[in-house]
N, C-alpha and C. Protein backbone atom coordinates (compact mmCIF):
# COMPACT_ATOMS: atom_id res chain seq x y z
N UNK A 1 -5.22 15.91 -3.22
CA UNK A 1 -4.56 15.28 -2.10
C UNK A 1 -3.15 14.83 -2.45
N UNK A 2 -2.93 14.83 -3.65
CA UNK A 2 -1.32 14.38 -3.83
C UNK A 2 -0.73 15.00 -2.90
N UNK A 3 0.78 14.52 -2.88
CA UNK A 3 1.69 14.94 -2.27
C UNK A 3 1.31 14.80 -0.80
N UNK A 4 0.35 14.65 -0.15
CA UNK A 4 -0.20 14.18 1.59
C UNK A 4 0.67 13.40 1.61
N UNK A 5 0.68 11.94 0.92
CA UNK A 5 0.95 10.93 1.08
C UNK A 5 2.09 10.33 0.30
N UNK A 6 3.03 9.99 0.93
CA UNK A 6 4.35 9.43 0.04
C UNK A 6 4.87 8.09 0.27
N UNK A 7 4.49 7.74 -0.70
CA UNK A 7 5.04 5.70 -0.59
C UNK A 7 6.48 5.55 -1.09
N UNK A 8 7.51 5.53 0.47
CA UNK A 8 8.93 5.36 0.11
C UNK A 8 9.30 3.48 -0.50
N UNK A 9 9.12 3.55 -1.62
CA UNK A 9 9.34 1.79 -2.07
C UNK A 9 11.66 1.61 -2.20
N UNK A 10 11.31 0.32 -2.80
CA UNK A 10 12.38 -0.11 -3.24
C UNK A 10 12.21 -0.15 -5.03
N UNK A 11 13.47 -0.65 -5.70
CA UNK A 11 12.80 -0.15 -7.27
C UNK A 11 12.21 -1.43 -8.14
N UNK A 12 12.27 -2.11 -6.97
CA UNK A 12 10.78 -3.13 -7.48
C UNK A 12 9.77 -2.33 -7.84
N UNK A 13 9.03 -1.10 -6.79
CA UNK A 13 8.23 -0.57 -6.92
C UNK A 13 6.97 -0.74 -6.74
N UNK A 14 6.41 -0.93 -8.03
CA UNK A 14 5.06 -1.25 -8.13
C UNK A 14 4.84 -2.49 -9.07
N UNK A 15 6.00 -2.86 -9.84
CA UNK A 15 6.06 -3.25 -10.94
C UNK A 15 6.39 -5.05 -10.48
N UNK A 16 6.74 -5.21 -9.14
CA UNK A 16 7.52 -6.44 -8.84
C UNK A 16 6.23 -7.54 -8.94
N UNK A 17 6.42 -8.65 -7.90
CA UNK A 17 5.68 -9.73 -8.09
C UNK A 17 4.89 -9.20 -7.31
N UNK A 18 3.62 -10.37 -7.09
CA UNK A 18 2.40 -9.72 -6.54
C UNK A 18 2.83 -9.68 -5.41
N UNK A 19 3.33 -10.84 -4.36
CA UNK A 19 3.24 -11.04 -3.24
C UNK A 19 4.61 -9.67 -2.35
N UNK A 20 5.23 -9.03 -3.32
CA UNK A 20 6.41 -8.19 -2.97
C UNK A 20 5.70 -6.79 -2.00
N UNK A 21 6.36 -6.44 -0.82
CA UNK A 21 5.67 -5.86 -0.44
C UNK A 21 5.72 -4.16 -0.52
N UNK A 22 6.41 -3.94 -1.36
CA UNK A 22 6.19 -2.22 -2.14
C UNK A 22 4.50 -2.54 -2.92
N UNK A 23 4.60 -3.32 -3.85
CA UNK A 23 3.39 -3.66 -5.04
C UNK A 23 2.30 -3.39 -4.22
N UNK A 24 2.32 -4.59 -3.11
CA UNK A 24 0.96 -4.55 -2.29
C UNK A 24 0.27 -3.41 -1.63
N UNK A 25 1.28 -2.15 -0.93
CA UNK A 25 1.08 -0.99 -0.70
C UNK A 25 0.32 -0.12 -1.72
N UNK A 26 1.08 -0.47 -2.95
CA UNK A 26 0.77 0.60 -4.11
C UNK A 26 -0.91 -0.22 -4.00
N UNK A 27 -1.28 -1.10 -4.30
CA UNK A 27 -2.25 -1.64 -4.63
C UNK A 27 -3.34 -1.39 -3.51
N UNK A 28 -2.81 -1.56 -2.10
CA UNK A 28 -3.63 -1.33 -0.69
C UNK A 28 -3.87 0.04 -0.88
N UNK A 29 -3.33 1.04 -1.16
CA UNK A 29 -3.24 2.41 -1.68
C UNK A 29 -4.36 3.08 -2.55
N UNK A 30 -4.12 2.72 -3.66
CA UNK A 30 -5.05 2.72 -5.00
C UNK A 30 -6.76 1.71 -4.42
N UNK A 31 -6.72 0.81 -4.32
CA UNK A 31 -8.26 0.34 -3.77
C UNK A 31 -8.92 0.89 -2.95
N UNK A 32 -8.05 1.76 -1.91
CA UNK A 32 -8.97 2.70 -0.48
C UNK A 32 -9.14 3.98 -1.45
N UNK A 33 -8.65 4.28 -2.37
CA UNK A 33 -8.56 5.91 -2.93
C UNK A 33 -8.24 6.90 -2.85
N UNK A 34 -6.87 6.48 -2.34
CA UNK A 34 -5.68 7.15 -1.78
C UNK A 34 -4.76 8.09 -3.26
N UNK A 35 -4.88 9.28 -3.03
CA UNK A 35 -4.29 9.81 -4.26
C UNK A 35 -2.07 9.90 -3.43
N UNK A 36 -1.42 9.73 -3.56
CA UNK A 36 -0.15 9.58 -3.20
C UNK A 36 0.82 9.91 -4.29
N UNK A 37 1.83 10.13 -3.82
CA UNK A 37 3.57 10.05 -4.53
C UNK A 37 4.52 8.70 -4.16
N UNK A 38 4.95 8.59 -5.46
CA UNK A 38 6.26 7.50 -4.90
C UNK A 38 7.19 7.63 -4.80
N UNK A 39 7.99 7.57 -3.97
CA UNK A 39 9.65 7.72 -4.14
C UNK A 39 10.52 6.40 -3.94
N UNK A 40 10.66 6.43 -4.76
CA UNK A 40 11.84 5.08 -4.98
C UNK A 40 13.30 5.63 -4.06
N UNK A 41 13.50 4.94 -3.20
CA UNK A 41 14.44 5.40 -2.36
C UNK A 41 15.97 4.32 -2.60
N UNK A 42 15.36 3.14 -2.95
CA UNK A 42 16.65 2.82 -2.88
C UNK A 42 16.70 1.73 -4.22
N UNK A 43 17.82 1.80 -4.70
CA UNK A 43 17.83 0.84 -6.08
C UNK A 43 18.70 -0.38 -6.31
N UNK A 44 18.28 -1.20 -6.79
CA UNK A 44 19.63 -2.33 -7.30
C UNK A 44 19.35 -3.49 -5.63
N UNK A 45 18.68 -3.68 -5.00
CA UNK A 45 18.64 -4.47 -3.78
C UNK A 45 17.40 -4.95 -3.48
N UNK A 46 16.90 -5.55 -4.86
CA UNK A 46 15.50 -5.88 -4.44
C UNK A 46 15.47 -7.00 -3.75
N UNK A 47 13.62 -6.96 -2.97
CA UNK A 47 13.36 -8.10 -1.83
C UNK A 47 14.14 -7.80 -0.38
N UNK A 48 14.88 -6.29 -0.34
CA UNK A 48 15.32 -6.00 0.71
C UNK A 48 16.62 -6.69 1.25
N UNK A 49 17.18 -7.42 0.22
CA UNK A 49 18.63 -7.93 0.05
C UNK A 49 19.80 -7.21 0.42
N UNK A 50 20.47 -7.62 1.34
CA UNK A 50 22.26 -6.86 1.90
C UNK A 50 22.00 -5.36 2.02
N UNK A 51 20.65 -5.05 2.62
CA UNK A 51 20.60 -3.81 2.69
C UNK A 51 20.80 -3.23 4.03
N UNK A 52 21.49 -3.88 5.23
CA UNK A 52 21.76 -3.80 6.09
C UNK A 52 22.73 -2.79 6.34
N UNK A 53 22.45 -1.54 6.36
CA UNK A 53 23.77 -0.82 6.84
C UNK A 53 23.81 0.61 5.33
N UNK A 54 23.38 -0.05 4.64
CA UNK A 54 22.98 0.31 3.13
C UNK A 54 21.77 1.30 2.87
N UNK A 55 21.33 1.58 4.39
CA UNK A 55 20.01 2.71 3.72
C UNK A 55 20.19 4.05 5.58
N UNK A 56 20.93 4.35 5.57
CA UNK A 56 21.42 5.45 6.35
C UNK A 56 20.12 6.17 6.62
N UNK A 57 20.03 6.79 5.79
CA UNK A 57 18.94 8.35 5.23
C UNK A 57 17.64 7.23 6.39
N UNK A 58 17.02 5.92 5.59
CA UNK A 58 15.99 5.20 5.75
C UNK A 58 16.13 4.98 7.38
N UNK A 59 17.23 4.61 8.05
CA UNK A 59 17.30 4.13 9.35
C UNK A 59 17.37 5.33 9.82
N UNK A 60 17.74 6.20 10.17
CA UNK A 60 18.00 7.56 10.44
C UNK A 60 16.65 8.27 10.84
N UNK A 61 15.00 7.72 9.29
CA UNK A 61 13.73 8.38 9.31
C UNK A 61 13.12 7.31 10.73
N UNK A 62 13.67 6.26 10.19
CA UNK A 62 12.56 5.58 10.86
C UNK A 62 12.94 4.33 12.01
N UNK A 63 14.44 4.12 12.49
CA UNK A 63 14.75 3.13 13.03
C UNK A 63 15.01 1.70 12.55
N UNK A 64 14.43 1.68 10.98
CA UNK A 64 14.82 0.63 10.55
C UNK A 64 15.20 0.58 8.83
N UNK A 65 15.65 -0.29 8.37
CA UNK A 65 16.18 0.00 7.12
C UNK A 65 15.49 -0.93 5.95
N UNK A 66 13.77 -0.84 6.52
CA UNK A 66 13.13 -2.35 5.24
C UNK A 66 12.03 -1.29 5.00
N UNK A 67 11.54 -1.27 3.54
CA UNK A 67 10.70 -0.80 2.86
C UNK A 67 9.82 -1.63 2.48
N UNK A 68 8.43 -1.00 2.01
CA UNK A 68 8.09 0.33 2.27
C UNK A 68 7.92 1.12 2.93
N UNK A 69 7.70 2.82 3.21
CA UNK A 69 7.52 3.18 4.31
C UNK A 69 6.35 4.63 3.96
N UNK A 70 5.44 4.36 4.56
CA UNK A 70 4.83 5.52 4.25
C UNK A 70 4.62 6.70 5.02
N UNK A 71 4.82 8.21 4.25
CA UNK A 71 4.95 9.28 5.08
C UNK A 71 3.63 10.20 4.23
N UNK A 72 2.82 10.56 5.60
CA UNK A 72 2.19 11.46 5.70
C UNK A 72 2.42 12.57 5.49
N UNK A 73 1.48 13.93 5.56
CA UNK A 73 1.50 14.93 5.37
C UNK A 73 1.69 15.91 6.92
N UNK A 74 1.70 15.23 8.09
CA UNK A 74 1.59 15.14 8.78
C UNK A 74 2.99 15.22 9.63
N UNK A 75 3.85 14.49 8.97
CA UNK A 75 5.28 13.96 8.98
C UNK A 75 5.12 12.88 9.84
N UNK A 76 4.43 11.73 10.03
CA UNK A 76 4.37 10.47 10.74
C UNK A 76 4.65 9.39 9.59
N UNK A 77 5.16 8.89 9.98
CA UNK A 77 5.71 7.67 9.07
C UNK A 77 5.52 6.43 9.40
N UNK A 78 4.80 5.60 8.57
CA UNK A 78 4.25 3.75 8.87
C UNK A 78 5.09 3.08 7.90
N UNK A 79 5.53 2.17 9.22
CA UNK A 79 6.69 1.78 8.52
C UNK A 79 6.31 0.37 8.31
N UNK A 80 6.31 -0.59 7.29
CA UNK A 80 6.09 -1.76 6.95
C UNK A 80 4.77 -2.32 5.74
N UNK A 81 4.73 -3.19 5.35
CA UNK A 81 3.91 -3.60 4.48
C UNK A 81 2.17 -3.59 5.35
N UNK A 82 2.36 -4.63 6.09
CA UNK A 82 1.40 -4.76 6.96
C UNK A 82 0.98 -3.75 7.49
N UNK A 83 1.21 -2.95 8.52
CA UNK A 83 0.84 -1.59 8.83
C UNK A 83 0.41 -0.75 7.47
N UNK A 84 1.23 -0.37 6.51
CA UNK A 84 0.59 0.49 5.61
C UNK A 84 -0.69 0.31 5.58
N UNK A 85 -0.66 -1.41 4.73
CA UNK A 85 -2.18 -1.62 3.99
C UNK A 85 -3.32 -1.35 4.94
N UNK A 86 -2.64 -1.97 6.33
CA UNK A 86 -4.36 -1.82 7.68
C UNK A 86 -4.32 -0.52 7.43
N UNK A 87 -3.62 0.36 7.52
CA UNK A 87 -3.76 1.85 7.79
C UNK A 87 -5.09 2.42 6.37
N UNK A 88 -4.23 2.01 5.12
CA UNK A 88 -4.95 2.47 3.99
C UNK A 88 -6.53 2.25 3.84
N UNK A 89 -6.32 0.94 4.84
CA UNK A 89 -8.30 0.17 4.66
C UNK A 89 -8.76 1.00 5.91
N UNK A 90 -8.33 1.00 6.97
CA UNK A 90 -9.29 1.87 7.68
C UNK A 90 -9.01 3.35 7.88
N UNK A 91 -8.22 4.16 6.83
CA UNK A 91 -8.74 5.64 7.00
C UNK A 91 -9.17 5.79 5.44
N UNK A 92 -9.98 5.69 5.09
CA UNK A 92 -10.56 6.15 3.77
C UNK A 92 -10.49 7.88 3.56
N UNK A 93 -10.01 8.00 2.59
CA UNK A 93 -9.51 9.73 1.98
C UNK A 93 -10.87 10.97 2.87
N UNK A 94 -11.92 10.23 2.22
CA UNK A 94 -13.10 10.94 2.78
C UNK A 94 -12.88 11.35 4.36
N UNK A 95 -12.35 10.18 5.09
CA UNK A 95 -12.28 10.43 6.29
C UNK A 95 -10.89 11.54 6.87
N UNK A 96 -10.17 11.57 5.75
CA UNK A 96 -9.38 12.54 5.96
C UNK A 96 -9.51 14.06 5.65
N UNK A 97 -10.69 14.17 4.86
CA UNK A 97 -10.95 15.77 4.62
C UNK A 97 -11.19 15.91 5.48
């Protein structure tokens, strides 16, 4: 299933504090059994700091410019912390074969 699923973070990543909301994805991600890719999209602006105007490509995919954002295989894209994780708990992989 790699590559279905792509978690666009900031370069906090996975690595930031718990409550940061790239980490929590990766983590909402990994507990449902979600096999995925990451792409670190944008660097040096963590916590989503002065990034206003600063992520083109990002506003352009999705209407807004705050990460994370996750893209399907599908090409649909969920955009936000909150949305990801509900998404990750109620479609379990199984339910996607």
């Amino acid at each position: 299933m790699t590559g279905e699923l792509t978690l666009l973070t900031c370069s906090l990543d996975d690595g930031g504090p718990k409550f940061h909301p790239c980490r929590r994805c990766h983590e909402a991600l990994r507990e449902a059994g979600h096999a995925y890719e990451t792409d670190v999209v944008d660097r040096n602006r963590p916590m989503g700091l002065l990034t206003k105007g600063n992520r083109p490509t990002l506003k352009e995919m999705t209407g807004q410019e705050k990460l994370p954002v996750l893209r399907r295989s599908d090409g649909e894209l969920i955009a936000g912390s909150k949305n990801i994780i509900e998404w990750a708990k109620s479609n379990p992989p199984a339910a996607q074969a």
